[in-house]
N, C-alpha and C. Protein backbone atom coordinates (compact mmCIF):
# COMPACT_ATOMS: atom_id res chain seq x y z
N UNK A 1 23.06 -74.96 -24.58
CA UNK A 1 23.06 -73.70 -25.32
C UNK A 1 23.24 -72.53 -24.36
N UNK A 2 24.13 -71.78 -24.54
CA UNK A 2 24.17 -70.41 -24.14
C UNK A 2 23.20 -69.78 -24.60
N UNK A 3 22.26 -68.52 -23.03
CA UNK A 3 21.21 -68.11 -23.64
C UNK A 3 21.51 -66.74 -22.98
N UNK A 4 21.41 -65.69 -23.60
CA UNK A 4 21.24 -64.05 -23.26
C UNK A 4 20.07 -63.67 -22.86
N UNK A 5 20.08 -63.05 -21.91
CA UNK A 5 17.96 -62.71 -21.46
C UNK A 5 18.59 -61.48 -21.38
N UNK A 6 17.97 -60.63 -22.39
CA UNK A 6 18.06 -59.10 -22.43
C UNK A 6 16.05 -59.04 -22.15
N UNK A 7 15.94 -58.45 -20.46
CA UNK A 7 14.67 -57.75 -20.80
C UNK A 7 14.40 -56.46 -20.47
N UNK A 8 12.99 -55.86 -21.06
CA UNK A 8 13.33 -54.83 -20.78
C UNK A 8 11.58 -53.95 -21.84
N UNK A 9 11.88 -52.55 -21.42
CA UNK A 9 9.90 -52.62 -21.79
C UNK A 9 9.87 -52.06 -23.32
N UNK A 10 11.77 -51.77 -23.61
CA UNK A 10 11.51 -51.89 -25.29
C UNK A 10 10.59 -50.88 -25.96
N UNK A 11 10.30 -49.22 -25.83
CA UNK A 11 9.16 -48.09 -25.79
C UNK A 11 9.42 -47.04 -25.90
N UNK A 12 10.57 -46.80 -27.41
CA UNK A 12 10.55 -48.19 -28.07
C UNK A 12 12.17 -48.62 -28.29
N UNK A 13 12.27 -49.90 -28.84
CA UNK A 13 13.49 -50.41 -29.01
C UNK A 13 14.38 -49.63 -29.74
N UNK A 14 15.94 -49.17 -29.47
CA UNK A 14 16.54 -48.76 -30.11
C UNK A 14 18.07 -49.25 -30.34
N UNK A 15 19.08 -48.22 -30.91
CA UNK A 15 20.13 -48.89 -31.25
C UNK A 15 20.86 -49.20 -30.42
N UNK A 16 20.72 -48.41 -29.27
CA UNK A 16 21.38 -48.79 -27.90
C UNK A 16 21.09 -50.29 -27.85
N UNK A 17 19.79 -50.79 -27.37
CA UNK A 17 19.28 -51.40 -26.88
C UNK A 17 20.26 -52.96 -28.00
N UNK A 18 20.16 -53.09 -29.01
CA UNK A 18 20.99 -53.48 -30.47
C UNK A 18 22.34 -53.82 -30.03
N UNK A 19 23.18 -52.77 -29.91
CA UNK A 19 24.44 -52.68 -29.52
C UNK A 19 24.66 -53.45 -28.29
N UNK A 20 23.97 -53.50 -26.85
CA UNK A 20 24.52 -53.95 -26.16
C UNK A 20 24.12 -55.40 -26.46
N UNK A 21 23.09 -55.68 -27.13
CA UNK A 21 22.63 -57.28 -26.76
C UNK A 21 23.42 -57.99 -28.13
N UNK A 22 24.18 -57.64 -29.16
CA UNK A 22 25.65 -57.80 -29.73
C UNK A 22 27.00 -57.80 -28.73
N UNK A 23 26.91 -56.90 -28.29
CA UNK A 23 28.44 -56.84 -27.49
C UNK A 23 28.32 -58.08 -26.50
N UNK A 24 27.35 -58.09 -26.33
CA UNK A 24 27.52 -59.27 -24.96
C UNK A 24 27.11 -60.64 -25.38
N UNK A 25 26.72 -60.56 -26.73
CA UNK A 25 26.66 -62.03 -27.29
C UNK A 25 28.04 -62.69 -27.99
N UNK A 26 28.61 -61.37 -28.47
CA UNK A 26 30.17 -61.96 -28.57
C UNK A 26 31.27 -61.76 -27.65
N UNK A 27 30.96 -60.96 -26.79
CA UNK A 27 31.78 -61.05 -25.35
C UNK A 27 31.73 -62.62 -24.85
N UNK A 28 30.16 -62.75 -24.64
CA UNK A 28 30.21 -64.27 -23.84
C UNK A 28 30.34 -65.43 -24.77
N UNK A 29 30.28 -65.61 -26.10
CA UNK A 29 29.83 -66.72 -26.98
C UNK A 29 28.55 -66.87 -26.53
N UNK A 30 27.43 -66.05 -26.38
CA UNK A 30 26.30 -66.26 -26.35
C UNK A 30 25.19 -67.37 -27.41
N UNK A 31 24.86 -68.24 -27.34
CA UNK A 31 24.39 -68.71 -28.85
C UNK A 31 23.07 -68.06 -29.49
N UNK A 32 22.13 -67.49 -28.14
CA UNK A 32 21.13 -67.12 -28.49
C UNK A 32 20.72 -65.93 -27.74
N UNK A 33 20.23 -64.88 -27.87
CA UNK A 33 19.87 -63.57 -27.08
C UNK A 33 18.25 -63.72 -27.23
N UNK A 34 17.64 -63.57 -25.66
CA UNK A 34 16.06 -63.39 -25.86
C UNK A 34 15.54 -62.02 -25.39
N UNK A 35 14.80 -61.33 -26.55
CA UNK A 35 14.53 -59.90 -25.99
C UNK A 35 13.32 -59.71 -25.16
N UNK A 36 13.57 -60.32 -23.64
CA UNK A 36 12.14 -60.21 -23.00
C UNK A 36 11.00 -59.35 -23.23
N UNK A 37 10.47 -58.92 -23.49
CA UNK A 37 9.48 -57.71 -23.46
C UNK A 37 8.24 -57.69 -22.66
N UNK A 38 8.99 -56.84 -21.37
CA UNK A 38 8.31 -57.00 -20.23
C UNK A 38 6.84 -56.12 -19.95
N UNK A 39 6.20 -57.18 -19.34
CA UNK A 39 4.37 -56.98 -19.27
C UNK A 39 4.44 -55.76 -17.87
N UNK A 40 4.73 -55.95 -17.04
CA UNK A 40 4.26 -54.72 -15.72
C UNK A 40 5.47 -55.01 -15.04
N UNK A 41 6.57 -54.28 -15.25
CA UNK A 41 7.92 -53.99 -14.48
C UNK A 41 7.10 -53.32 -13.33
N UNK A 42 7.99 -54.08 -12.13
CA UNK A 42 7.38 -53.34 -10.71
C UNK A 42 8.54 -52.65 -10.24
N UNK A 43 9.38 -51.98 -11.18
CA UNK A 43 10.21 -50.79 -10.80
C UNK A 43 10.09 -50.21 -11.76
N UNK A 44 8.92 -49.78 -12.41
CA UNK A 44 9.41 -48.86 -13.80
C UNK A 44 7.42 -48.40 -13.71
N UNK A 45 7.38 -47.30 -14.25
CA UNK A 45 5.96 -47.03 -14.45
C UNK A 45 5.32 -47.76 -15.47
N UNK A 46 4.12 -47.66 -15.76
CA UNK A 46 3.37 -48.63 -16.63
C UNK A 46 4.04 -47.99 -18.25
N UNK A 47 4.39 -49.41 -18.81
CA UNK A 47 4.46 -48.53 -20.30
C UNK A 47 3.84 -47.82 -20.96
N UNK A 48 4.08 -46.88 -21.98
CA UNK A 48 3.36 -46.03 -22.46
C UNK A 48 2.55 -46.66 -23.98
N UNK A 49 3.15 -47.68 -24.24
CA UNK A 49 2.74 -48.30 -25.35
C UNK A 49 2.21 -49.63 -25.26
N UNK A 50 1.23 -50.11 -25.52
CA UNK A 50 0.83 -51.62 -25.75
C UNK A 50 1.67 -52.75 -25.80
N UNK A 51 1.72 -53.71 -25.67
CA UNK A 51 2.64 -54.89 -25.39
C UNK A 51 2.52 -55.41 -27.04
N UNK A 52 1.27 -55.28 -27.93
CA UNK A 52 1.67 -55.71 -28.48
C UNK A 52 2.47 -54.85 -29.84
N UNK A 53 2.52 -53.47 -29.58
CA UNK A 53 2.99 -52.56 -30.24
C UNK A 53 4.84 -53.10 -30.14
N UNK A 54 5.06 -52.88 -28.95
CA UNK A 54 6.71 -53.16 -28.83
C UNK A 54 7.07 -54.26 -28.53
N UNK A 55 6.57 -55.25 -29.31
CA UNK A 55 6.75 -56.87 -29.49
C UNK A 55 6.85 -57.13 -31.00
N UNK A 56 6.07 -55.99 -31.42
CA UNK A 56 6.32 -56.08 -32.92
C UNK A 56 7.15 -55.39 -33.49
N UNK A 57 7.50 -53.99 -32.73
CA UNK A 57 8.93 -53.39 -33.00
C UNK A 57 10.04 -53.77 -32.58
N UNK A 58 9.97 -55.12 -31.61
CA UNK A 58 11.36 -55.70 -31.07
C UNK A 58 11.39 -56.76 -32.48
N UNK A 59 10.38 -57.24 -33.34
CA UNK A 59 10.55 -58.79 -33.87
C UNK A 59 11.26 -57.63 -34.94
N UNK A 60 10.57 -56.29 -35.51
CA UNK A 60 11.15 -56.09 -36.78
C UNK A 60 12.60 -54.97 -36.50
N UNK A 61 12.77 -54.84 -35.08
CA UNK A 61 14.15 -54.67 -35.24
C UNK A 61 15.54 -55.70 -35.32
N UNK A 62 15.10 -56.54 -34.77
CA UNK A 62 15.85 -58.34 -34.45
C UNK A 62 16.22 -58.93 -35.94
N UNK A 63 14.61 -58.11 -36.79
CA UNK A 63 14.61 -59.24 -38.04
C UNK A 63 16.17 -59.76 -38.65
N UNK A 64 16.19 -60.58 -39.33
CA UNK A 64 17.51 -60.96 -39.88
C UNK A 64 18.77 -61.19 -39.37
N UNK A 65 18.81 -61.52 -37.77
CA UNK A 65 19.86 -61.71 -36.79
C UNK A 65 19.24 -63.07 -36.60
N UNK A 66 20.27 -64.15 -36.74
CA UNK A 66 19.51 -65.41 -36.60
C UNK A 66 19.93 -65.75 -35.20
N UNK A 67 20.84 -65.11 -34.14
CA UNK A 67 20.47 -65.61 -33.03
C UNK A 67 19.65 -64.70 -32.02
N UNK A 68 18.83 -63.49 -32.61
CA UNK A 68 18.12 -62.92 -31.77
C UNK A 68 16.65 -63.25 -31.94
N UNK A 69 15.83 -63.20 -30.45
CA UNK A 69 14.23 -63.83 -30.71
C UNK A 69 13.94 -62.84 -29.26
N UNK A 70 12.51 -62.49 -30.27
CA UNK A 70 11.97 -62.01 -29.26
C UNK A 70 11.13 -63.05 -28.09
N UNK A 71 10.95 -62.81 -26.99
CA UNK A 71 10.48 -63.98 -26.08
C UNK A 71 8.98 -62.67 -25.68
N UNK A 72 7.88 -63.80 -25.48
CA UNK A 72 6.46 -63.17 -24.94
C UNK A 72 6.02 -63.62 -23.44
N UNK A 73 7.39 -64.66 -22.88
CA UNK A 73 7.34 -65.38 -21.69
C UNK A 73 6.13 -64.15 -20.83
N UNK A 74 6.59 -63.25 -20.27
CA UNK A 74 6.26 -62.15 -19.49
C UNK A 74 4.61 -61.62 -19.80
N UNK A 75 4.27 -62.04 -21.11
CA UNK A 75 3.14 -61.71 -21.73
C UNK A 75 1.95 -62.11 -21.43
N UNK A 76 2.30 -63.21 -21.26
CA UNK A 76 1.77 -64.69 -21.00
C UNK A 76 1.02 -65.03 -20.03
N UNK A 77 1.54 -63.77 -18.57
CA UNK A 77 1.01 -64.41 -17.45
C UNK A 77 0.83 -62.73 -17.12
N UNK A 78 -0.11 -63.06 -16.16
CA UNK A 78 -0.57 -61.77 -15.30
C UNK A 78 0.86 -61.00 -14.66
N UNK A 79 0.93 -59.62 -14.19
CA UNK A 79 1.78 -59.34 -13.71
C UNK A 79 1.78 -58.95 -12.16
N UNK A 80 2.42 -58.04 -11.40
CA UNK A 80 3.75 -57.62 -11.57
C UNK A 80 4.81 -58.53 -12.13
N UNK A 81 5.71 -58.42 -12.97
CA UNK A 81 6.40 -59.68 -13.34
C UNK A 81 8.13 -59.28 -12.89
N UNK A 82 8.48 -59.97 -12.05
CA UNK A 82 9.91 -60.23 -11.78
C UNK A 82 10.75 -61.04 -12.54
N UNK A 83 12.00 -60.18 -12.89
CA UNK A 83 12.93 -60.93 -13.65
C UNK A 83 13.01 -62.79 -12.52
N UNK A 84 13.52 -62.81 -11.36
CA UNK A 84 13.15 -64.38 -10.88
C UNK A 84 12.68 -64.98 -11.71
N UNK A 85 11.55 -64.72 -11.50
CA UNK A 85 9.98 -65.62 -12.34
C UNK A 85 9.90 -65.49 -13.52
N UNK A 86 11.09 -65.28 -14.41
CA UNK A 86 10.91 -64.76 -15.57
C UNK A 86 11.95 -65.87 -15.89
N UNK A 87 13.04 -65.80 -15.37
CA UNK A 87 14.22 -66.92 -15.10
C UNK A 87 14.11 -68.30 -14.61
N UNK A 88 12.67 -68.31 -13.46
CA UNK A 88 12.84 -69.86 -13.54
C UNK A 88 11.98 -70.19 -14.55
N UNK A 89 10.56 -69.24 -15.40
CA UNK A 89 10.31 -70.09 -16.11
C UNK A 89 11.05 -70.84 -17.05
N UNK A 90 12.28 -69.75 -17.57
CA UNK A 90 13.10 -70.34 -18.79
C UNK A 90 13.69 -71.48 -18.50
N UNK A 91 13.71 -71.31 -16.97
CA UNK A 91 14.95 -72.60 -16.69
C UNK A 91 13.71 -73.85 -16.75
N UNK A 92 12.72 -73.76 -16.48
CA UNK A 92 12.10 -75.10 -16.38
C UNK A 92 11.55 -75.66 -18.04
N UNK A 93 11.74 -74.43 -19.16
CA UNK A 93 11.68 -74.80 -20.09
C UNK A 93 12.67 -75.67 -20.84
N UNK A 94 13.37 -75.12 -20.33
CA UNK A 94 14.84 -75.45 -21.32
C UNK A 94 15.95 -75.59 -20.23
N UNK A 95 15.90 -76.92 -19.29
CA UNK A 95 16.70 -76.86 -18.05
C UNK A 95 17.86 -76.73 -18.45
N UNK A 96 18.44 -77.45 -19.60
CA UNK A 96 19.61 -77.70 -20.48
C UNK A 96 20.48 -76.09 -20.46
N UNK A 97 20.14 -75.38 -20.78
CA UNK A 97 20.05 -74.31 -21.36
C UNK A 97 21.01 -73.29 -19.80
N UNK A 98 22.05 -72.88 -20.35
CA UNK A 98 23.19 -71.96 -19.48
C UNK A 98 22.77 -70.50 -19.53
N UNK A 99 21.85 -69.63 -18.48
CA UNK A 99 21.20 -68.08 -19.07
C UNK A 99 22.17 -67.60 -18.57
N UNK A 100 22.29 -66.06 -18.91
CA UNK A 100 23.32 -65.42 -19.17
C UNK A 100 21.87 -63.81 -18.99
N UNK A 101 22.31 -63.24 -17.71
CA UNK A 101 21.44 -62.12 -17.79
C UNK A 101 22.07 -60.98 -17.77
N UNK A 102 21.15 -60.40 -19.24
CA UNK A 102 22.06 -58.77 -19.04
C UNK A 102 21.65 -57.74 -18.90
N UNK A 103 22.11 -57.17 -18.33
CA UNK A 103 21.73 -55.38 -17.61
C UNK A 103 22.75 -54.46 -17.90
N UNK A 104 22.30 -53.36 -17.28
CA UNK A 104 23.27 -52.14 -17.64
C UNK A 104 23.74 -52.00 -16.38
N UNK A 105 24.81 -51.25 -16.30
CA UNK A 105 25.30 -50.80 -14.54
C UNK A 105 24.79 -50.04 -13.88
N UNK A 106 23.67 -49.00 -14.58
CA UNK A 106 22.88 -48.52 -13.63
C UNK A 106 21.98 -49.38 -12.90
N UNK A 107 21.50 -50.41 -14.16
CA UNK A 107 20.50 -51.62 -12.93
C UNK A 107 20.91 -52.04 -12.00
N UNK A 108 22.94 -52.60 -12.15
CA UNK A 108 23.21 -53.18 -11.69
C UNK A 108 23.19 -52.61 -9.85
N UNK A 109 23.10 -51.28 -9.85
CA UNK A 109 23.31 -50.64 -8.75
C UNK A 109 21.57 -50.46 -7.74
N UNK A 110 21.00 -50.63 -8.73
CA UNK A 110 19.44 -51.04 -8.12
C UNK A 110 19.33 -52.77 -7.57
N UNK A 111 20.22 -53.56 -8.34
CA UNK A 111 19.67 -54.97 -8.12
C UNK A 111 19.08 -55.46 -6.71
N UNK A 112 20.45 -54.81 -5.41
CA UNK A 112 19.75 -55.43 -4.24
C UNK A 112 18.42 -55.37 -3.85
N UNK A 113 18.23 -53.95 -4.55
CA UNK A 113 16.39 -53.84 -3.80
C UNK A 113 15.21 -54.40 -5.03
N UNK A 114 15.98 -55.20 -6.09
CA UNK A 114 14.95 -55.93 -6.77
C UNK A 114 14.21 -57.35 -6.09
N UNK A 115 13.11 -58.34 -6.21
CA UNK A 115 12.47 -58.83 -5.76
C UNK A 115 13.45 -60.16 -5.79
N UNK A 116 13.98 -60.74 -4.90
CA UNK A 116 15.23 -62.03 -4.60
C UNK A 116 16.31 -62.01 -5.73
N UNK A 117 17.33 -60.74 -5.62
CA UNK A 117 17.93 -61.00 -6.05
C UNK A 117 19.04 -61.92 -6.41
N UNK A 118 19.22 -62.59 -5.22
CA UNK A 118 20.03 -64.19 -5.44
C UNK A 118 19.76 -64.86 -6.18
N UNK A 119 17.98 -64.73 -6.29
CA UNK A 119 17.74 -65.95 -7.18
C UNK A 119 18.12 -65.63 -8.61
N UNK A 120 18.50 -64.38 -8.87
CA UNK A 120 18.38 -63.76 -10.33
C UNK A 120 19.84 -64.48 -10.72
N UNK A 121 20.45 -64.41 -9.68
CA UNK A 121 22.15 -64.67 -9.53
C UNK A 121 22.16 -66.12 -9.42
N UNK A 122 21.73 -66.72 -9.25
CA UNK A 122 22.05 -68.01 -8.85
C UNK A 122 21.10 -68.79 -9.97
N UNK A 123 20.37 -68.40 -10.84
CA UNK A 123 19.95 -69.27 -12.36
C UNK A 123 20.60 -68.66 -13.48
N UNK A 124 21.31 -67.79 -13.56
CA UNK A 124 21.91 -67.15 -14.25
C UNK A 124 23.17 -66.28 -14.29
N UNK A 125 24.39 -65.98 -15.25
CA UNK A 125 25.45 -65.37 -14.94
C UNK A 125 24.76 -64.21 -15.29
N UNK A 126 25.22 -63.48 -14.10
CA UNK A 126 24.97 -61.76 -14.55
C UNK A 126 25.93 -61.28 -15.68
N UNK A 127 25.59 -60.43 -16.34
CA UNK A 127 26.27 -59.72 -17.34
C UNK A 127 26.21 -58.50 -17.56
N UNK A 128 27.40 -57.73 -17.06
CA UNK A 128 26.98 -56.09 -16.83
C UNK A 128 27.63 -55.29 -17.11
N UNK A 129 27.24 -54.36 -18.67
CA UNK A 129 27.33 -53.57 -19.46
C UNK A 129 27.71 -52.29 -18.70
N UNK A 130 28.76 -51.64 -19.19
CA UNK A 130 28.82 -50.19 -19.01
C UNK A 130 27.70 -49.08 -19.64
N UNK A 131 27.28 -48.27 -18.30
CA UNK A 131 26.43 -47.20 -19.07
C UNK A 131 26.62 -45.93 -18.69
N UNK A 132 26.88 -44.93 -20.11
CA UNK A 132 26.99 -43.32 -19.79
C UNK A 132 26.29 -42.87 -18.45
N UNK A 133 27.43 -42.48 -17.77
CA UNK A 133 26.95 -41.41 -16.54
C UNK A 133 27.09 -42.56 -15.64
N UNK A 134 26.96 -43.86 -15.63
CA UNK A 134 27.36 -44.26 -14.17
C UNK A 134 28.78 -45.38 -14.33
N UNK A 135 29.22 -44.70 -12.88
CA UNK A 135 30.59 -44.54 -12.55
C UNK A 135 31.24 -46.48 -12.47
N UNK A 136 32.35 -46.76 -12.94
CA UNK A 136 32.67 -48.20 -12.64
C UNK A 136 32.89 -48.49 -11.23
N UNK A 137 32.72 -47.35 -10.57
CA UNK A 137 32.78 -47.82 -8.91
C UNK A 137 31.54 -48.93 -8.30
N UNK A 138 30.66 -48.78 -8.90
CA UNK A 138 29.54 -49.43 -8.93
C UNK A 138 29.53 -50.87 -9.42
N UNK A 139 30.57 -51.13 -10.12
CA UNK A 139 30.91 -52.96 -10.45
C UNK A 139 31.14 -53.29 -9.50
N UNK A 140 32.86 -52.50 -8.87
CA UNK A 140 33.45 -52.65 -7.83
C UNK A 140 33.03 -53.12 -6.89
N UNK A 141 31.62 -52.03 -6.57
CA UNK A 141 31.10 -52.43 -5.27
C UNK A 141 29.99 -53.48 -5.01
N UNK A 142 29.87 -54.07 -6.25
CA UNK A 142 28.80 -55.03 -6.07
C UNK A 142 29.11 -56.72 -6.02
N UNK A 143 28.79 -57.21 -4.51
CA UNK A 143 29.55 -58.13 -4.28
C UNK A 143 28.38 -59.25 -4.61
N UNK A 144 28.47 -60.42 -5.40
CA UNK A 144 27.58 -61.18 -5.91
C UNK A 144 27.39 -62.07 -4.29
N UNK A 145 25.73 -62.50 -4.63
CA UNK A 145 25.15 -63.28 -3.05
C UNK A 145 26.41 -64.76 -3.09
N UNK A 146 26.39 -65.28 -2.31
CA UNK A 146 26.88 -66.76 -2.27
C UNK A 146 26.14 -67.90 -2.92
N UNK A 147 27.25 -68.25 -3.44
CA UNK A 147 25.74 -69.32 -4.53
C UNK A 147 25.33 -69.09 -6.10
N UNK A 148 25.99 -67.79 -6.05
CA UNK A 148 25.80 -66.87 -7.50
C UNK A 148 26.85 -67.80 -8.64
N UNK A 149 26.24 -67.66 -10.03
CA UNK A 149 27.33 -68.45 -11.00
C UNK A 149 28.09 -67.21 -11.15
N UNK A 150 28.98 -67.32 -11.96
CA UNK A 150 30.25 -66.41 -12.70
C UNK A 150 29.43 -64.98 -12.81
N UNK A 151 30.40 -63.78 -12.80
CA UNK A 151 29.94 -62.46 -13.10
C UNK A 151 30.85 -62.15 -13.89
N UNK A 152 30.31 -61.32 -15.20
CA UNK A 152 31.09 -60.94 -16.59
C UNK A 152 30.79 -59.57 -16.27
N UNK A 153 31.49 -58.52 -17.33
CA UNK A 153 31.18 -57.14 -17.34
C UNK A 153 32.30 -56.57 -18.83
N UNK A 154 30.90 -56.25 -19.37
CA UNK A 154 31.08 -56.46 -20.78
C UNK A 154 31.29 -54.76 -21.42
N UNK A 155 32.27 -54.30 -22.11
CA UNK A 155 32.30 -52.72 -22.55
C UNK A 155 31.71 -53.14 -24.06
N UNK A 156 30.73 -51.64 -24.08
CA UNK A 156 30.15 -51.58 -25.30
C UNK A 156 30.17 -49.86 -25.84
N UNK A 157 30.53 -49.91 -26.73
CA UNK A 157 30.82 -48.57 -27.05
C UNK A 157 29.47 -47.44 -26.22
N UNK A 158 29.74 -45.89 -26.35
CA UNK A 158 29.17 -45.54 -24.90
C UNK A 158 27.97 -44.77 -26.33
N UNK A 159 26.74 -45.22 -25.84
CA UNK A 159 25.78 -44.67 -27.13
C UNK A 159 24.56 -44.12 -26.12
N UNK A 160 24.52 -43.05 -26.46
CA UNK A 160 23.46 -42.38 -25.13
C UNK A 160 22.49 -41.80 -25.88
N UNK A 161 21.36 -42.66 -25.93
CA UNK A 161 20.48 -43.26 -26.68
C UNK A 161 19.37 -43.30 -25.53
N UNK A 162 18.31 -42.88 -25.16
CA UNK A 162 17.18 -43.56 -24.20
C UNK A 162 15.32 -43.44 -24.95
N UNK A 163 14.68 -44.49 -24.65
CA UNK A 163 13.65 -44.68 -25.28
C UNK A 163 12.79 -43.13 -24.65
N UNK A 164 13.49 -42.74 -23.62
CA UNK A 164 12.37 -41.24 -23.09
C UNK A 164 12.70 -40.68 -24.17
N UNK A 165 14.04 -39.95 -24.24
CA UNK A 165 14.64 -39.33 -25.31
C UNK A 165 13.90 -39.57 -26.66
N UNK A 166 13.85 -40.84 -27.63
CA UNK A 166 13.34 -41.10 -28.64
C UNK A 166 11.86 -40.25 -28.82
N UNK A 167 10.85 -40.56 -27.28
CA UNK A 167 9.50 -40.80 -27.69
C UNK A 167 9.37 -39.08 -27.16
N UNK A 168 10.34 -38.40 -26.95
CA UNK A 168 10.16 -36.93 -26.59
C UNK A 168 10.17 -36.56 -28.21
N UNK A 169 11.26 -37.18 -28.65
CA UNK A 169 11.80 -36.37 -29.82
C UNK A 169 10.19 -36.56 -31.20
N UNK A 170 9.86 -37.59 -30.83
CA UNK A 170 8.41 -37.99 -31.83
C UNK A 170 7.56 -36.94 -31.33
N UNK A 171 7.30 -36.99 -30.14
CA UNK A 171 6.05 -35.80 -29.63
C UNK A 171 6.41 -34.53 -29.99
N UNK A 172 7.46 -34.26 -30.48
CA UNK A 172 7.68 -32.89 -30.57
C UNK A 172 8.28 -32.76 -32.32
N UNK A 173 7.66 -33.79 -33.01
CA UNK A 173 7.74 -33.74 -34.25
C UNK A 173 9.33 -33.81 -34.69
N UNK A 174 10.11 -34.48 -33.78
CA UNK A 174 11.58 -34.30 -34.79
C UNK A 174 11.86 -35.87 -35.11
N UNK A 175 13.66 -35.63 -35.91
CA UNK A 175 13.65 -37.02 -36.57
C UNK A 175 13.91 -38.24 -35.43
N UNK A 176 14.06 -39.25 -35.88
CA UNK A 176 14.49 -40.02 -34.62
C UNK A 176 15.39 -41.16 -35.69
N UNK A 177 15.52 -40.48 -36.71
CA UNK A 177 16.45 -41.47 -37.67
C UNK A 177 18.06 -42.10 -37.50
N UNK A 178 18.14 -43.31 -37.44
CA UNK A 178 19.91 -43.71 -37.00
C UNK A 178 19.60 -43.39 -35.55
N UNK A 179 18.83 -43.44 -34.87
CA UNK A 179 18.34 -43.68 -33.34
C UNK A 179 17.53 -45.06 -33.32
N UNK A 180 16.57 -45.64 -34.02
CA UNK A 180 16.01 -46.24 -33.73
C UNK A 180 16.22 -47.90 -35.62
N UNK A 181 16.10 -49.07 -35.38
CA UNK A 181 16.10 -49.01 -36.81
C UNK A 181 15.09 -48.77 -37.48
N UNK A 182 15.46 -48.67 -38.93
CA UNK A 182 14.72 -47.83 -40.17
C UNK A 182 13.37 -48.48 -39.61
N UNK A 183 13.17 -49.67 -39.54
CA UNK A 183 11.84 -50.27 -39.91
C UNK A 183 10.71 -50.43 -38.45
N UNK A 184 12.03 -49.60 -37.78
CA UNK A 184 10.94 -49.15 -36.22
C UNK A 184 10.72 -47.94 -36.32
N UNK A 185 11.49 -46.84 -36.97
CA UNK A 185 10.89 -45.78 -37.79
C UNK A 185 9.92 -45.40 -38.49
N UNK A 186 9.43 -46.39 -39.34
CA UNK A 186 8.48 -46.67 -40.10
C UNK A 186 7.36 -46.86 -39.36
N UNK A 187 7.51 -47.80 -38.76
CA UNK A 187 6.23 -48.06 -37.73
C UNK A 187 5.77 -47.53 -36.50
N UNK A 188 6.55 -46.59 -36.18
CA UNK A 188 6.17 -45.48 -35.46
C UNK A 188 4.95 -44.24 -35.97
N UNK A 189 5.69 -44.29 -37.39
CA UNK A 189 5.31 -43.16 -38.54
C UNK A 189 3.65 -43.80 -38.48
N UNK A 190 3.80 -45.00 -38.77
CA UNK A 190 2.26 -45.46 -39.61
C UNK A 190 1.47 -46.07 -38.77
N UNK A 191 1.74 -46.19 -37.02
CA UNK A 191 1.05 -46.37 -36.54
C UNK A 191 0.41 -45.06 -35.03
N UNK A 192 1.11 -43.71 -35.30
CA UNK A 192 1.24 -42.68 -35.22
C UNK A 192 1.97 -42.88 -33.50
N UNK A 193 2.77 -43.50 -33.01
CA UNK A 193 2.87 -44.14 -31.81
C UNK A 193 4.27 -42.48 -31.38
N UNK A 194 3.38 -42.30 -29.76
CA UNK A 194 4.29 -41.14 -28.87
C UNK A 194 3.99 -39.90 -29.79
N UNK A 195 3.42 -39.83 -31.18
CA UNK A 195 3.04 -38.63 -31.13
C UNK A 195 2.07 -37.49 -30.66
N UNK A 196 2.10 -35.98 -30.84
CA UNK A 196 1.86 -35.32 -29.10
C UNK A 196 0.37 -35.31 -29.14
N UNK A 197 -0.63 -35.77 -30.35
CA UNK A 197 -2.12 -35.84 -30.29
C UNK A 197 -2.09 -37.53 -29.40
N UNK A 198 -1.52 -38.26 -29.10
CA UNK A 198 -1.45 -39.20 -28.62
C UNK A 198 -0.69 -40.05 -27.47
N UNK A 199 -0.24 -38.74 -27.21
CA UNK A 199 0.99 -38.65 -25.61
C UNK A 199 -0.04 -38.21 -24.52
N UNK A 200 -0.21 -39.05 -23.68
CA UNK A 200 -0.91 -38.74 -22.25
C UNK A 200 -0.55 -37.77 -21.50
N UNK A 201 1.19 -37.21 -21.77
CA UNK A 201 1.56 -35.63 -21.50
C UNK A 201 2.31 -34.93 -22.29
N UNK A 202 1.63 -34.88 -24.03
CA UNK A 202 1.81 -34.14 -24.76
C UNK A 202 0.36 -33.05 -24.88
């Protein structure tokens, strides 16, 4: 089985986030996309929302896509959590199983200074999305380690969309509608989540 590992801290999930993990499931013949939803990224600050808040807005944005699943792999275990260790668990689950990891090109331009990046490359084909504002010189220049499987690079329409953006636009009382889906809308609303009585810098 072809498998997509879209991860990422999802805070909250939006249409961006939608769009690319489509484009690159029919770019690659992907069979299955897993929406990691990562516990303590050790390049990203601590999330602003609960793990289990945006695990439940990844399942009810996914809902009704029968090859998207949210994965709790990352959940599971204590952190800092590295994509690696995130990758061999899958691989020792499901050795069978061909991953397919996708990022945006701004990651892609961080990867060397992520925690063994070979290894990220070498259990998995990278897969790397165009993103507003950074330049395709940055594919160009990124030469995969030795040992690495196949590298794809997938165009997805350019939707400049960011979860800061979203959770600004809640703290400050505006819509966030056709940004996020309806039913992560909803549950933003009713569980009062990023609004500014409840923003650590609102």
């Amino acid at each position: 089985m072809r498998v997509g590992i879209f991860g990422g801290t999802f805070d909250p999930i939006h249409i961006g986030h939608l769009i690319l993990a489509e484009s690159c499931r029919e770019a690659c013949g992907l069979d299955r996309v897993l929406f990691v939803v990562a516990g303590e990224p050790p390049h990203k600050g601590k999330p602003r929302t609960s793990a289990k808040h945006r695990l439940e807005m990844v399942e009810l944005a996914i809902a009704g896509h029968e090859a998207f699943e949210a994965s709790e792999i990352e959940l599971a275990r204590p952190g800092p959590h590295y994509s690696f260790e995130t990758l061999e668990g899958l691989t020792a689950e499901k050795p069978a199983d061909e991953l397919f990891f996708l990022i945006g090109a701004d990651s892609l331009a961080d990867l060397p200074g992520w925690r063994k990046p070979e290894r990220i490359c070498e259990l998995a084909s990278l897969v790397v999305v165009n993103r507003p504002g950074t330049p395709v010189e940055v594919l160009h220049a990124f030469t995969p380690p030795e040992g690495s499987k196949p590298f794809h690079h997938v165009t997805m329409p350019d939707v400049g969309v960011a979860s800061r953006d979203i959770r600004r636009r809640v703290t400050e009382g505006r819509s966030v509608r056709y940004l996020v889906p309806r039913a992560v809308e909803v549950y933003l609303r009713e569980h009062h989540l990023y609004e500014a009585a409840n923003d650590p810098k609102g």
